[in-house]
Protein backbone atom coordinates (compact mmCIF):
# COMPACT_ATOMS: atom_id res chain seq x y z
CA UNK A 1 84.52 114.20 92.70
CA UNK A 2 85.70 113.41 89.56
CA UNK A 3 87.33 110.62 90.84
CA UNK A 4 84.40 109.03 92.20
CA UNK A 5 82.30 109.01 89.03
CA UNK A 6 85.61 107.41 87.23
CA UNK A 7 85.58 104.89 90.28
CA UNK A 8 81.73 104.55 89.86
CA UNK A 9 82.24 104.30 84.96
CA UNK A 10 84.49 101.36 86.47
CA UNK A 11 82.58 99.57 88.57
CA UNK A 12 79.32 99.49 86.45
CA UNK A 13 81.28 98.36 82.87
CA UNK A 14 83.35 95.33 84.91
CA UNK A 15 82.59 92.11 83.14
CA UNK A 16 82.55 90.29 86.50
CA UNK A 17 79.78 92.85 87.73
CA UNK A 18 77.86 94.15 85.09
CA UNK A 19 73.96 93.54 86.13
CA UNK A 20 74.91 93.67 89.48
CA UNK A 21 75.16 97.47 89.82
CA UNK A 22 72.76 98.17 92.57
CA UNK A 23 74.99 95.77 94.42
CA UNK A 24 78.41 96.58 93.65
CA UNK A 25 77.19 100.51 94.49
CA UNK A 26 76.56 99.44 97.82
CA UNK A 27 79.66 97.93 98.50
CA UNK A 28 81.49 101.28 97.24
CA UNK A 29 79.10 103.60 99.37
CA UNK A 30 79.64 101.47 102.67
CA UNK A 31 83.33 101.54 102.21
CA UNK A 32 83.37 104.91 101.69
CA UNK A 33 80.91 106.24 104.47
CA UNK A 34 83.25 103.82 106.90
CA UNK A 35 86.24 106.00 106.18
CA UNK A 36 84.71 109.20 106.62
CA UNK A 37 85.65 109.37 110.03
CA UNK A 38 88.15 105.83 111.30
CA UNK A 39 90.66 104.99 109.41
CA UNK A 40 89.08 101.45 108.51
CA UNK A 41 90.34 98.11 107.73
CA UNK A 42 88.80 95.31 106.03
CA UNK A 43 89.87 91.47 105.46
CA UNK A 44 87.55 89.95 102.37
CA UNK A 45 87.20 86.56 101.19
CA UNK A 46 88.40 86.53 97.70
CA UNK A 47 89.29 83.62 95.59
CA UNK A 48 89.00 80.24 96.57
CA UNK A 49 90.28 80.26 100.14
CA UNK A 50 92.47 83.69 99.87
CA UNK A 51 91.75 86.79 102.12
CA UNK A 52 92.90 90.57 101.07
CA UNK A 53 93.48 93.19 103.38
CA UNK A 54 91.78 96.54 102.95
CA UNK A 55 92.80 99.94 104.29
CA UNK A 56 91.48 103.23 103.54
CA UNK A 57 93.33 104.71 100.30
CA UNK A 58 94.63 101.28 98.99
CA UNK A 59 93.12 101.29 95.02
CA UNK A 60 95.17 98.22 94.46
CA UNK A 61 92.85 95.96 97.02
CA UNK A 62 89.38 98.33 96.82
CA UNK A 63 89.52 97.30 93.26
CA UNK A 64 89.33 93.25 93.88
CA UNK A 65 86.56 93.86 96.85
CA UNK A 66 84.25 95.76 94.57
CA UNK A 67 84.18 93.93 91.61
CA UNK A 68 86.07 90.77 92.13
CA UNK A 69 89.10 91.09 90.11
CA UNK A 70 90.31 94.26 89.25
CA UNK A 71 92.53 93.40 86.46
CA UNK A 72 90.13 90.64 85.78
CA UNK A 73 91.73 89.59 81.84
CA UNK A 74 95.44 89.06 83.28
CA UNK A 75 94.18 87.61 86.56
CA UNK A 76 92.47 85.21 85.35
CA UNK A 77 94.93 84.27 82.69
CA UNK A 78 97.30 84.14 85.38
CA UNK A 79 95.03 81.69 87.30
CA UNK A 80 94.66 79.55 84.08
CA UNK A 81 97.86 79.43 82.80
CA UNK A 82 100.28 78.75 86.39
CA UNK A 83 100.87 75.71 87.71
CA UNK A 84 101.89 74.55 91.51
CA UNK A 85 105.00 73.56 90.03
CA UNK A 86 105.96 77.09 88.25
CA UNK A 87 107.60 80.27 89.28
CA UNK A 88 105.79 83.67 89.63
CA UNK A 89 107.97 87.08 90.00
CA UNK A 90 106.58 90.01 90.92
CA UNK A 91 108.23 93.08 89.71
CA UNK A 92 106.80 95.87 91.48
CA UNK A 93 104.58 93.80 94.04
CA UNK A 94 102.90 96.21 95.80
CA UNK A 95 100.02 94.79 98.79
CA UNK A 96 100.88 91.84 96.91
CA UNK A 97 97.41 91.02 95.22
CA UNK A 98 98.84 88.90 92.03
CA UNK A 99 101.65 87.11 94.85
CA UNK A 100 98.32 85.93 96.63
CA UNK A 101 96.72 84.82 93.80
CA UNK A 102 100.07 82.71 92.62
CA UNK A 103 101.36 81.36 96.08
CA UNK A 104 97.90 80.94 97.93
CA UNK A 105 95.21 79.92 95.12
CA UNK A 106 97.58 78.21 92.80
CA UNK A 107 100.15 77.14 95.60
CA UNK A 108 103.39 78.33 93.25
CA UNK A 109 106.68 79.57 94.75
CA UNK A 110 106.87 83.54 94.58
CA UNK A 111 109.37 86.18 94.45
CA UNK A 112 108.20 89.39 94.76
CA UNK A 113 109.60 92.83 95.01
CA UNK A 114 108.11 96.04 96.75
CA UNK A 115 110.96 98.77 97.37
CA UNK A 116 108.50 101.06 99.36
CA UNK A 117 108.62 100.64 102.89
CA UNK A 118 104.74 100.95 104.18
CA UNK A 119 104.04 99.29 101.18
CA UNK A 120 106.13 96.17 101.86
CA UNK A 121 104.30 95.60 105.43
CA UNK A 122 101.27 95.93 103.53
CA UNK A 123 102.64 93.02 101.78
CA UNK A 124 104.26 91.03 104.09
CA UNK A 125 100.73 91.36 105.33
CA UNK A 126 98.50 89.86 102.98
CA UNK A 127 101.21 86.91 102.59
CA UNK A 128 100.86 86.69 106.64
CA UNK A 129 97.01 86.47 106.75
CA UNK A 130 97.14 84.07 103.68
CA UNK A 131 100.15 81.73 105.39
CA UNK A 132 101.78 81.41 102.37
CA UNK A 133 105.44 82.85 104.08
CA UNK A 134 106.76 79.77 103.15
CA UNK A 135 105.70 80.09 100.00
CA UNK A 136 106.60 83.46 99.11
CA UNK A 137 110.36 85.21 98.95
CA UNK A 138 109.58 88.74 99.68
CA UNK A 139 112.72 91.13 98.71
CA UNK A 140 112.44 94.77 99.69
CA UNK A 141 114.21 96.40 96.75
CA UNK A 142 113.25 98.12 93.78
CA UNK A 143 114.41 96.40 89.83
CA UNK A 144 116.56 98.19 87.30
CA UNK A 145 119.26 97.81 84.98
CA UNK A 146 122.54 98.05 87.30
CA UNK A 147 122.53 97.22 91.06
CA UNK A 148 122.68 100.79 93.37
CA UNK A 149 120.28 103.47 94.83
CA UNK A 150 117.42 105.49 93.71
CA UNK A 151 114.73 107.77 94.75
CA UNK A 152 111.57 106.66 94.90
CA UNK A 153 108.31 108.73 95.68
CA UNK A 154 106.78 106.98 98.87
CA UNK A 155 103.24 108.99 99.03
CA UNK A 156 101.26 108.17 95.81
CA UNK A 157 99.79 104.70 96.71
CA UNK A 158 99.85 102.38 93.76
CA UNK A 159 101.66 104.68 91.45
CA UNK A 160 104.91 105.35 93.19
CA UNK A 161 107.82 105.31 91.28
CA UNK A 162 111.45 105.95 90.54
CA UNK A 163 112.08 109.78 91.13
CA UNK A 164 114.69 111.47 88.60
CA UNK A 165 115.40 113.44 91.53
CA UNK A 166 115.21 114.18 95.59
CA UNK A 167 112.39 116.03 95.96
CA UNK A 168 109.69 116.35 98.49
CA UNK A 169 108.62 112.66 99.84
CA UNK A 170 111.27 110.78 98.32
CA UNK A 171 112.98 107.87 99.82
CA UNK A 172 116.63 106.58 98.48
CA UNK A 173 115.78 102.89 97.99
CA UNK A 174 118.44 99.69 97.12
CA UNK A 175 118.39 98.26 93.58
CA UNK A 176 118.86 95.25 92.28
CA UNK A 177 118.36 93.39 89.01
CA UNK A 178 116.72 89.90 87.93
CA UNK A 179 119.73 88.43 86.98
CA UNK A 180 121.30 89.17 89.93
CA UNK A 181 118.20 87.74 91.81
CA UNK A 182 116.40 84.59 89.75
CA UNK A 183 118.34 81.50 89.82
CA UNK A 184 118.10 80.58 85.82
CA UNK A 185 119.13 77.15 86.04
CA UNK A 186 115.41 76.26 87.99
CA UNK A 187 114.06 73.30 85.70
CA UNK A 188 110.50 75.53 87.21
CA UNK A 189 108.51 77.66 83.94
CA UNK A 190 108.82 81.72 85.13
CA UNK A 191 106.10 84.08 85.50
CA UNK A 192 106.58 87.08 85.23
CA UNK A 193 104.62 90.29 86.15
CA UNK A 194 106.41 93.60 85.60
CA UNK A 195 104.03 97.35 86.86
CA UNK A 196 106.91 99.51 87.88
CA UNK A 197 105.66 102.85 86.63
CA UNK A 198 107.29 103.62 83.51
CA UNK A 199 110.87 101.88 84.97
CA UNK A 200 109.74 98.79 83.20
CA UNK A 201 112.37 98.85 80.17
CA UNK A 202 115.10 99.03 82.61
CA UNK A 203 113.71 96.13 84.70
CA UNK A 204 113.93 93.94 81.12
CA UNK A 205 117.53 95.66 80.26
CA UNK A 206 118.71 93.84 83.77
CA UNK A 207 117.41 90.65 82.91
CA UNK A 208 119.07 89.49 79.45
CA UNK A 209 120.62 86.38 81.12
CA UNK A 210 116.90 85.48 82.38
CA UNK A 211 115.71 85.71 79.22
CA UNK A 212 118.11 83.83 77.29
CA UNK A 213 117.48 81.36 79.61
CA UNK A 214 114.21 80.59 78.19
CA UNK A 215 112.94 79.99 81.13
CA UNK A 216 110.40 82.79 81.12
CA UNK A 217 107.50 81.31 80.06
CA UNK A 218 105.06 84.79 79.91
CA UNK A 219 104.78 88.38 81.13
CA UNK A 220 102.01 90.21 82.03
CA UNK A 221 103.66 94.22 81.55
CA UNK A 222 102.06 97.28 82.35
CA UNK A 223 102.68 99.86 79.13
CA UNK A 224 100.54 102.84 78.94
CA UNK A 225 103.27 105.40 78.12
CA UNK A 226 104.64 106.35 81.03
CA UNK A 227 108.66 104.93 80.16
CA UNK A 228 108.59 107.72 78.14
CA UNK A 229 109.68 109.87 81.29
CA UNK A 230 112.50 107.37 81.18
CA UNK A 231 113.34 108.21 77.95
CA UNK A 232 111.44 104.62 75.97
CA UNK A 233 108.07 104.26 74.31
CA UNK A 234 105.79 101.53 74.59
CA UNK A 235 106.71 100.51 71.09
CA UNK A 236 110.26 100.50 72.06
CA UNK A 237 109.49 97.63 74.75
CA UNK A 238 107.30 95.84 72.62
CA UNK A 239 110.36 95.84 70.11
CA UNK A 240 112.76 94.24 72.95
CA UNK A 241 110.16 92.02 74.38
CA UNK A 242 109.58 90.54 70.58
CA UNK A 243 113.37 90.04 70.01
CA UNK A 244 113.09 87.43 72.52
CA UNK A 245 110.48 85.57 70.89
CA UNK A 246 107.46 86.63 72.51
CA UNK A 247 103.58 87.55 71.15
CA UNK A 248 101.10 90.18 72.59
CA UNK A 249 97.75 88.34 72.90
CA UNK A 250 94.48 89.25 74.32
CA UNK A 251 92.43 86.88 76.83
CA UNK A 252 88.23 86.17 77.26
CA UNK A 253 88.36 84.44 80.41
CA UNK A 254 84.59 83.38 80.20
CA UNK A 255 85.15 81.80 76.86
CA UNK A 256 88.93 80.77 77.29
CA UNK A 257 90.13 82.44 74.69
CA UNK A 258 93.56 83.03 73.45
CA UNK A 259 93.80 85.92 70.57
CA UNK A 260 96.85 87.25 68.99
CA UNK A 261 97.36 90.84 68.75
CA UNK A 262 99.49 92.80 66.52
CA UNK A 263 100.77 95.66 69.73
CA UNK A 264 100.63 96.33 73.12
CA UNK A 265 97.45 97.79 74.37
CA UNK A 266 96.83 101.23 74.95
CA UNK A 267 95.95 100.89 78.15
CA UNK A 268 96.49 98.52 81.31
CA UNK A 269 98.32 95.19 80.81
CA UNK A 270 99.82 93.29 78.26
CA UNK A 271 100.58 89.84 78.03
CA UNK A 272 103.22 88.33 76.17
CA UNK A 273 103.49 84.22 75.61
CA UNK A 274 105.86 82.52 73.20
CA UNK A 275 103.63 79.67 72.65
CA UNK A 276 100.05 80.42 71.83
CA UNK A 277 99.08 76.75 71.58
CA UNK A 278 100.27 75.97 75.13
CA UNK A 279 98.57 78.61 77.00
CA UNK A 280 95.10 78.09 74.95
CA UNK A 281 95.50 73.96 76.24
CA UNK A 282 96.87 75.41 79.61
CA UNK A 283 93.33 77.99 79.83
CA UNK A 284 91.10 75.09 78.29
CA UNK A 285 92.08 72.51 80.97
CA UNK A 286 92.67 74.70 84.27
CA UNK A 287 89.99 74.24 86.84
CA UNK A 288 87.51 77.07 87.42
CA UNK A 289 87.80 79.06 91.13
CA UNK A 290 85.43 80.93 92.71
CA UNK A 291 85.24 84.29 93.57
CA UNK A 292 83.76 85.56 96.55
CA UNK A 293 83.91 88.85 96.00
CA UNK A 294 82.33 88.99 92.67
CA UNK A 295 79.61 87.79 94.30
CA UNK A 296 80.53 84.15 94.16
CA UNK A 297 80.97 83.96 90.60
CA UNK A 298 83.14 80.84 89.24
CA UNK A 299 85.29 81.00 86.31
């Protein structure tokens, strides 16, 4: 129950949503009464001429088909910022929502990483329904500091994670490392999303060659103290993140506006750019798209 009315706070203060309630309630309800008894599946229009796939459980999709864009700030600077021409890697992929967006809407390459198995077809089939295969490099592994094995939880949806040890529903899962993966001398600008559940400092420790590169051109990081299992605080992956030249900023997608801020968030997301000039000349001149499920809205 409690979950619901947490589902229900979020759907009634999204930006993309808000006067819409009645709506957006009805959407929830009828998704919900549909999986009381089948174990229902969904395909959505959602931006421009990408589809999702929906399944019963699967927060990461329910999210865009209720209110549009769940993690409507970095979306949308994602959208306005990324070119055909660029790069996007995604670190921790999951059903692949953010690939979509990249590959299918934008039409850049995409290397993505999901190391849990279900998950992966899940992903492999929202790149399927969008026929962006070619566009997309899928890679079943998980990203750390050192190539090997870990275990991974495989049962809690969107939050599975690295596993200090083998307990109940764990998989051991292959490891690899950017640097081992992203060919640096690409003349293509990187994107890069990291949401790996706290693992997110030893993703970046794995990845010093990319980054001297300075080829990454932003990252969009999930930090909301969870690496502190790991043993690092959020501050402590601001700190290395800064050392390589980059700025937290904060995004009004309506308004396209670029805002420096002084940390990383305390919740969800935060983006890092090195150039704050670029990016507010990349969001100022990107063409709007439209999003079906928020109810057509353009942006």
């Amino acid at each position: 129950m409690l979950n619901i009315f947490k589902t229900i706070k979020f759907l009634y203060s999204h930006p993309l949503t808000k006067g819409k309630s009645f709506a957006v309630l009805v959407k929830f309800f009828s998704w919900q009464f549909s999986n009381l008894f089948l174990n229902s599946k969904k395909i959505f229009s959602w931006v421009n001429e990408s589809k999702l796939i929906m399944r019963k459980g699967e927060t990461s999709i329910t999210g865009n088909y209720y209110n549009g864009l769940m993690e409507y700030e970095d979306m949308m600077f994602l959208l306005h910022t990324i070119k055909q021409e660029d790069v996007f890697i995604d670190v921790g992929a999951n059903s692949g929502v953010y690939s979509v967006l990249a590959s299918k809407v934008v039409g850049s390459r995409v290397i993505a990483f999901e190391p849990i198995n279900e998950t992966f077809k899940r992903l492999l089939d929202n790149i399927n329904i969008n026929r962006v295969s070619h566009k997309v490099k899928a890679i079943s592994k998980g990203v750390g500091s050192k190539p090997g094995q870990l275990y991974f939880t495989n049962d809690h949806d969107t939050t599975n994670k690295v596993s200090n040890i083998n307990e109940e529903n764990t998989s051991i899962v292959s490891i690899t490392t950017l640097d081992n993966e992203i060919d640096i001398e690409t003349d293509a600008s990187l994107f890069l999303k990291i949401d790996v559940e706290g693992f997110e400092m030893e993703v970046l420790k794995g990845a010093k060659e990319l980054f001297n590169s300075g080829k990454v051109f932003l990252i969009i990081i999930e930090l909301n103290g969870s690496g502190e299992e790991f043993g690092y605080t959020d501050n402590d992956i601001h700190m290395l993140i800064s050392s390589y030249g980059f700025k937290p900023i904060s995004y009004n997608p309506k308004k396209r506006e670029v805002y420096e801020i002084n940390s990383p968030k305390e919740f969800g997301n935060t983006i890092y750019v090195k150039n704050v000039d670029q990016v507010i000349n990349l969001c100022m001149e990107a063409e709007s798209v439209l999003i079906h499920s928020a109810f057509n809205e353009v942006i």
